[in-house]
C-alpha atoms as a PDB file:
ATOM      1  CA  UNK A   1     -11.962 -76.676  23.067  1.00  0.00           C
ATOM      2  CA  UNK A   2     -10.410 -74.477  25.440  1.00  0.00           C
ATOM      3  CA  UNK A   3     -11.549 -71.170  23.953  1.00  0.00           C
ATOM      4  CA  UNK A   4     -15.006 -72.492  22.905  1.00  0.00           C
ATOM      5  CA  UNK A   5     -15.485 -73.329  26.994  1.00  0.00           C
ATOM      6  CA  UNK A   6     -14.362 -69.548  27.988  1.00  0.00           C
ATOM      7  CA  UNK A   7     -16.903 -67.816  25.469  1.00  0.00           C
ATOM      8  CA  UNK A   8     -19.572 -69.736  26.417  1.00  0.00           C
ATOM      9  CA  UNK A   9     -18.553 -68.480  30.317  1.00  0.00           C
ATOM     10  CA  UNK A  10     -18.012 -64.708  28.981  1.00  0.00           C
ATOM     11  CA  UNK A  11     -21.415 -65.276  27.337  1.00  0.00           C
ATOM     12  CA  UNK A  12     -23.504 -66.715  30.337  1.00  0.00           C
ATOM     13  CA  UNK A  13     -21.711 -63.866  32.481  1.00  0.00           C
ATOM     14  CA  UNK A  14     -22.715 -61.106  29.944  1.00  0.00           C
ATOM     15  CA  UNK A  15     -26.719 -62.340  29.829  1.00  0.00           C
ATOM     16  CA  UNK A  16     -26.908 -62.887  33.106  1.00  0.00           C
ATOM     17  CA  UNK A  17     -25.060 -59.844  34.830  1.00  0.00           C
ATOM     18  CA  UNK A  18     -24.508 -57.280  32.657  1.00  0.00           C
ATOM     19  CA  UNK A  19     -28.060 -57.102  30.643  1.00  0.00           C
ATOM     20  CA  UNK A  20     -30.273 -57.241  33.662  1.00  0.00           C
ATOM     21  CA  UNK A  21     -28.504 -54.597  35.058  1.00  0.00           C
ATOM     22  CA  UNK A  22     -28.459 -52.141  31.936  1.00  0.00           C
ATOM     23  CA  UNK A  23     -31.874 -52.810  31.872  1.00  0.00           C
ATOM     24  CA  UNK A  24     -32.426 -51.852  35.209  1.00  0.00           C
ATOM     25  CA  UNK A  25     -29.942 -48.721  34.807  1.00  0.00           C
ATOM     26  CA  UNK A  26     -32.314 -47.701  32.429  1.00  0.00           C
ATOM     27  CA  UNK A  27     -35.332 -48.112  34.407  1.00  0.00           C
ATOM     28  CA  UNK A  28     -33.984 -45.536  37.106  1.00  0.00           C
ATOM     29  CA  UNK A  29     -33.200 -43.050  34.632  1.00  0.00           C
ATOM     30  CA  UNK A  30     -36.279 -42.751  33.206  1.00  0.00           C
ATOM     31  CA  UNK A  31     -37.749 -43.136  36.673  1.00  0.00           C
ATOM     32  CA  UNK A  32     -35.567 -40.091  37.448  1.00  0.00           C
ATOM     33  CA  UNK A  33     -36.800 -37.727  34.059  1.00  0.00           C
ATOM     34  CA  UNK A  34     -40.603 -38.483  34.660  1.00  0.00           C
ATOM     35  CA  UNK A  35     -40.396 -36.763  38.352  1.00  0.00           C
ATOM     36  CA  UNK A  36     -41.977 -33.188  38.238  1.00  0.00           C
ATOM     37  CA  UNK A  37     -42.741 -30.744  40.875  1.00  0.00           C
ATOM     38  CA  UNK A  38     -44.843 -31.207  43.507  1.00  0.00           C
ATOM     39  CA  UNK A  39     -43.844 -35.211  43.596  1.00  0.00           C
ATOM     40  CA  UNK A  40     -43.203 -36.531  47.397  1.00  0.00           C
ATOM     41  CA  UNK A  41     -39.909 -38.937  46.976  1.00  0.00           C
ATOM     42  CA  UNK A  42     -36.942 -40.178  49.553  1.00  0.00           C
ATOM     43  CA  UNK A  43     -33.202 -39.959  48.983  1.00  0.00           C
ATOM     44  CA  UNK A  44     -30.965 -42.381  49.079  1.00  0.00           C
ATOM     45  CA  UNK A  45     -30.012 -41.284  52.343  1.00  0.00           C
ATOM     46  CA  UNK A  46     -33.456 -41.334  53.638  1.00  0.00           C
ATOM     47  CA  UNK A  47     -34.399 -37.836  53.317  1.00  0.00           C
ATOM     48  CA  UNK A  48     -38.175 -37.042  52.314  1.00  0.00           C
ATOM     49  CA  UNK A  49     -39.616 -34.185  50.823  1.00  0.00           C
ATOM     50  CA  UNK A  50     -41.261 -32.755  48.165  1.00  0.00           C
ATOM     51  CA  UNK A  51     -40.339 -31.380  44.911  1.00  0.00           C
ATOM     52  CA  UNK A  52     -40.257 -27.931  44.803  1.00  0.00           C
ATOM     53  CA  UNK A  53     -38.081 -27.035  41.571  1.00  0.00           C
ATOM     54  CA  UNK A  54     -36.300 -29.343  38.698  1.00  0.00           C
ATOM     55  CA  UNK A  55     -32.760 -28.106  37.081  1.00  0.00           C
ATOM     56  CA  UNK A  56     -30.921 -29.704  34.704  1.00  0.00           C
ATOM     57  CA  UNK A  57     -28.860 -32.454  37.297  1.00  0.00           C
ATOM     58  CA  UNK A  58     -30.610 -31.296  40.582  1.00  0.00           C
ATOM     59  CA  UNK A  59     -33.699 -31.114  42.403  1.00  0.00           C
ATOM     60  CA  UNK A  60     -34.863 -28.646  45.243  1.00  0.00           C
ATOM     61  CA  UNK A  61     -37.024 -30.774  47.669  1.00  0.00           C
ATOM     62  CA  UNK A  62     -38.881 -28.618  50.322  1.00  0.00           C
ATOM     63  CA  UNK A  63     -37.880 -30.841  53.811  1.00  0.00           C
ATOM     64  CA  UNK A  64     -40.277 -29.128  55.850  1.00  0.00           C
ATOM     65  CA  UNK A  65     -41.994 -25.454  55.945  1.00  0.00           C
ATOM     66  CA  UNK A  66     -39.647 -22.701  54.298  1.00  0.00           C
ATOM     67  CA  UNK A  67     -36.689 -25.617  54.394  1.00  0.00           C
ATOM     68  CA  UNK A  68     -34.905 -26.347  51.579  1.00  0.00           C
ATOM     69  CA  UNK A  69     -31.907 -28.264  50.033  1.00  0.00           C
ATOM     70  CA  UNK A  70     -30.645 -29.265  46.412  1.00  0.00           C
ATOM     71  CA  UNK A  71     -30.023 -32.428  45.740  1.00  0.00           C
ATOM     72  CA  UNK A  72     -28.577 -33.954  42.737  1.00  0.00           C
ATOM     73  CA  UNK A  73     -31.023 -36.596  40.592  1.00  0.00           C
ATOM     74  CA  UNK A  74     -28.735 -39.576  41.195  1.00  0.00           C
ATOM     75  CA  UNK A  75     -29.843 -39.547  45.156  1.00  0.00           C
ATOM     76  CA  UNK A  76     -33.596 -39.853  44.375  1.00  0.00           C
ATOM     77  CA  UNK A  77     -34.459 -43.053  45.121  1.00  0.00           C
ATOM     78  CA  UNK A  78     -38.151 -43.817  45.392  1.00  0.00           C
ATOM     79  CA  UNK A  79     -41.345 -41.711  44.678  1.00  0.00           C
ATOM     80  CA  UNK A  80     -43.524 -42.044  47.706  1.00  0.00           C
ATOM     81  CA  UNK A  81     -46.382 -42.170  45.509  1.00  0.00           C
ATOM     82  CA  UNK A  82     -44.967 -45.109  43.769  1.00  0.00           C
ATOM     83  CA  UNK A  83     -43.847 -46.923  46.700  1.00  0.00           C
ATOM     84  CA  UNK A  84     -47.337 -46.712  48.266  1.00  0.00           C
ATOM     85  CA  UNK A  85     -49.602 -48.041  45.347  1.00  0.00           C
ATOM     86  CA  UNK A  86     -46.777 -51.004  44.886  1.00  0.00           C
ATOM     87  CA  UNK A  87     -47.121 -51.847  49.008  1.00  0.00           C
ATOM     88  CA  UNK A  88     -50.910 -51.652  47.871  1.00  0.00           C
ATOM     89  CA  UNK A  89     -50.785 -53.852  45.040  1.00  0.00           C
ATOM     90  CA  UNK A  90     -48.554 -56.386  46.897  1.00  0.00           C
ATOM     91  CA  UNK A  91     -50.819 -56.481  49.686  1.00  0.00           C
ATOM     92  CA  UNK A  92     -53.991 -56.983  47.535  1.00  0.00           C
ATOM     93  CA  UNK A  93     -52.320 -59.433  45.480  1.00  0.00           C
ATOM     94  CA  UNK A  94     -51.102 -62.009  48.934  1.00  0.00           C
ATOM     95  CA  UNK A  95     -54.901 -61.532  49.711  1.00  0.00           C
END
């Protein structure tokens, strides 16, 4: 009875904590192979810029006239773009 009481725990656990966030971990990695050049997006440390070239685990993101740095995929963390039509649609939807 024991053992049938810890599964079921390890089972709840795994549906509820470790699928979602798979899922999600999925999510930003395709979020983070459909970015091109030209794309306006923040890093996770708050930087925004623009794409200005795409390498195999980095980005070059122009920060402001003739400025620019390399950042690696993993700190992209929102494409303006995408952030502004979802504000939009939240907005229109508590209309």
């Amino acid at each position: 009875m024991m053992w049938l009481f810890l599964i079921a725990i390890f089972v709840i656990f795994y549906i509820f904590m470790i699928l979602p966030q798979r899922k999600k971990q999925k999510q930003v990695e395709e979020f983070r192979k459909s970015l091109e050049k030209g794309a306006k997006v923040t890093t996770i440390g708050g930087i925004h810029g623009k794409i200005v070239d795409v390498k195999e685990s980095t980005f070059v993101l122009e920060i402001a006239n003739d400025v620019r740095i390399e950042v690696d995929k993993a700190a992209i963390a929102v494409d303006e773009n995408m952030a502004r039509n979802a504000a939009k649609n939240n907005d229109d939807n508590n209309k």
